[in-house]
Protein backbone atom coordinates (compact mmCIF):
# COMPACT_ATOMS: atom_id res chain seq x y z
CA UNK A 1 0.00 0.00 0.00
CA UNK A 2 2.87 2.39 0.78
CA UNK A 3 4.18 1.88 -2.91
CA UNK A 4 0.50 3.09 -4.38
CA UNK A 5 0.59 5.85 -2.37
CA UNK A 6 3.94 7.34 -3.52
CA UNK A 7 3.09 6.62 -6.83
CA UNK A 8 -0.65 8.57 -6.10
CA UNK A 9 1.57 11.80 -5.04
CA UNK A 10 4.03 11.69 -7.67
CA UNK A 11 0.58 11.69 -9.96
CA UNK A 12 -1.20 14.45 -7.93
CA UNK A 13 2.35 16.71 -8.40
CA UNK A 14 2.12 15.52 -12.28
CA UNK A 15 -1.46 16.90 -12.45
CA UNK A 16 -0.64 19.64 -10.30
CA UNK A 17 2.32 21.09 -12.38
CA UNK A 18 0.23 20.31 -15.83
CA UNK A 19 -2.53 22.73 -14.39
CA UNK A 20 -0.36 25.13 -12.71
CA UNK A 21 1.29 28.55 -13.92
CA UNK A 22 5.02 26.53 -13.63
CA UNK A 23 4.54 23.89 -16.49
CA UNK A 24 8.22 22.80 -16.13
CA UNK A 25 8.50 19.96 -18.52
CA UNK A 26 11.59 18.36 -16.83
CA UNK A 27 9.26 18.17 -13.65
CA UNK A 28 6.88 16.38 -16.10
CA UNK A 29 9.17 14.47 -17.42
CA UNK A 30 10.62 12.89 -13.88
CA UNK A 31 6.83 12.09 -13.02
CA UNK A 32 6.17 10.39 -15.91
CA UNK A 33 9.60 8.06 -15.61
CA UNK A 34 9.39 7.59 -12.25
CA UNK A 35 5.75 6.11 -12.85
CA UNK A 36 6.95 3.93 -15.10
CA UNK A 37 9.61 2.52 -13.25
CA UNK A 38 7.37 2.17 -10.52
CA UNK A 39 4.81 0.27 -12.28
CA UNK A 40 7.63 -1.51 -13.77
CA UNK A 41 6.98 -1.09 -17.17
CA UNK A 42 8.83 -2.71 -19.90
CA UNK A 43 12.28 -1.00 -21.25
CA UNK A 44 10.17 -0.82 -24.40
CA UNK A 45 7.51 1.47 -23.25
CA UNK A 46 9.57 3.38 -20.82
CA UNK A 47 11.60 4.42 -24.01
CA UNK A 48 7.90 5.18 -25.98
CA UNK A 49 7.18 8.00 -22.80
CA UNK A 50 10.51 9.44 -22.73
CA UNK A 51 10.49 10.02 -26.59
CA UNK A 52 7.54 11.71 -26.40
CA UNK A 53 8.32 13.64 -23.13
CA UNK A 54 11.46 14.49 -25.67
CA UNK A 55 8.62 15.69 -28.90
CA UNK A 56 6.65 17.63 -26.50
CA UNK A 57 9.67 19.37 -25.32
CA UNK A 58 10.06 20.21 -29.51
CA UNK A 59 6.47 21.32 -29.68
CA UNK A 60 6.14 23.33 -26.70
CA UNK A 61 2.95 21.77 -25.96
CA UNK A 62 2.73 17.84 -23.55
CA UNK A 63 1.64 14.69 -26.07
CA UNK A 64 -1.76 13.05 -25.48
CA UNK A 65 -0.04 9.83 -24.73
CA UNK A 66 1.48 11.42 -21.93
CA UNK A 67 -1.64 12.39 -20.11
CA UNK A 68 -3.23 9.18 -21.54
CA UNK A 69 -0.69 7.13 -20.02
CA UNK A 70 -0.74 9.02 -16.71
CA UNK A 71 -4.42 8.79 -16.31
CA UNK A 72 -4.57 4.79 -16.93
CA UNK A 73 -1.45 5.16 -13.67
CA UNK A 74 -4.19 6.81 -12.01
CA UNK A 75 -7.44 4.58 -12.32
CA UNK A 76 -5.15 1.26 -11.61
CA UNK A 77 -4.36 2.72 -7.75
CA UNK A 78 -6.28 2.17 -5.29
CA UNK A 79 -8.63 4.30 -4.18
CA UNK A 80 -8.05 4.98 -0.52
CA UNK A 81 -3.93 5.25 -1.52
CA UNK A 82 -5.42 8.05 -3.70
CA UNK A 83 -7.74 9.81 -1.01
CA UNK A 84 -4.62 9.72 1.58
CA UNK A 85 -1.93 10.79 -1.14
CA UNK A 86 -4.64 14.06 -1.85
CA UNK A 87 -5.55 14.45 1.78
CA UNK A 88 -8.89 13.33 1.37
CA UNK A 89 -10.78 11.92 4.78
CA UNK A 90 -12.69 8.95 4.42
CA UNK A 91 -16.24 9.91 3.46
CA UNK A 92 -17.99 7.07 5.69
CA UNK A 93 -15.59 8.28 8.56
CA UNK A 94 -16.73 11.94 8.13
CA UNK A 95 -20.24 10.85 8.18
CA UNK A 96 -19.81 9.45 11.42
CA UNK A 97 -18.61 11.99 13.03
CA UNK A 98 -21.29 14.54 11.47
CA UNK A 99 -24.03 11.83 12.67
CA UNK A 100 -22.62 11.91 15.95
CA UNK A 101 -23.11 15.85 16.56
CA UNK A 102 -26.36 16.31 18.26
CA UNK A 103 -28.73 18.98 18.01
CA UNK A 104 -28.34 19.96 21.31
CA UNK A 105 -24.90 20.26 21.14
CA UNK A 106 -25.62 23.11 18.24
């Protein structure tokens, strides 16, 4: 679990910087390969995301296959390694605690 939810904050800084005013495409770039080694993707396709980490560079503008690739990374983790990596509280936990407030504690 502790390896999903590195790689869930190296994805929320690789959203983060792709939304942000720095778009700094070596930042990008060390997301995207340090995904990929983490997922332990084949030499073949680690090669495929670093060439086109190396085109977008060229064009100024971040290839589809990046975010493509990055968004798959995301839907594969787990979705409470996700919620802790982004801070996010357990909704049924929350809801406990709201349900527990009484009305004459208001």
């Amino acid at each position: 679990m502790g390896g999903e939810i590195y790689q869930a904050q190296i994805l929320r800084n690789f959203f983060e910087t792709i939304t942000g005013p720095d778009r700094n495409l070596t930042r990008i770039t060390m997301c995207v390969v340090t995904i990929a080694k983490l997922r332990m993707e084949p030499p073949e396709k680690q090669s495929h995301l670093i060439d086109q980490m190396r085109k977008s560079k060229q064009k100024k503008e971040l290839s589809v296959d990046i975010i493509d690739y990055m968004c798959h990374a995301a839907i594969d983790i787990d979705m409470n390694s996700v919620m802790t990596a982004f801070g996010v509280q357990d909704v049924a936990q929350i809801s406990e605690e709201i349900g527990g407030i009484s009305y004459d504690s208001l």
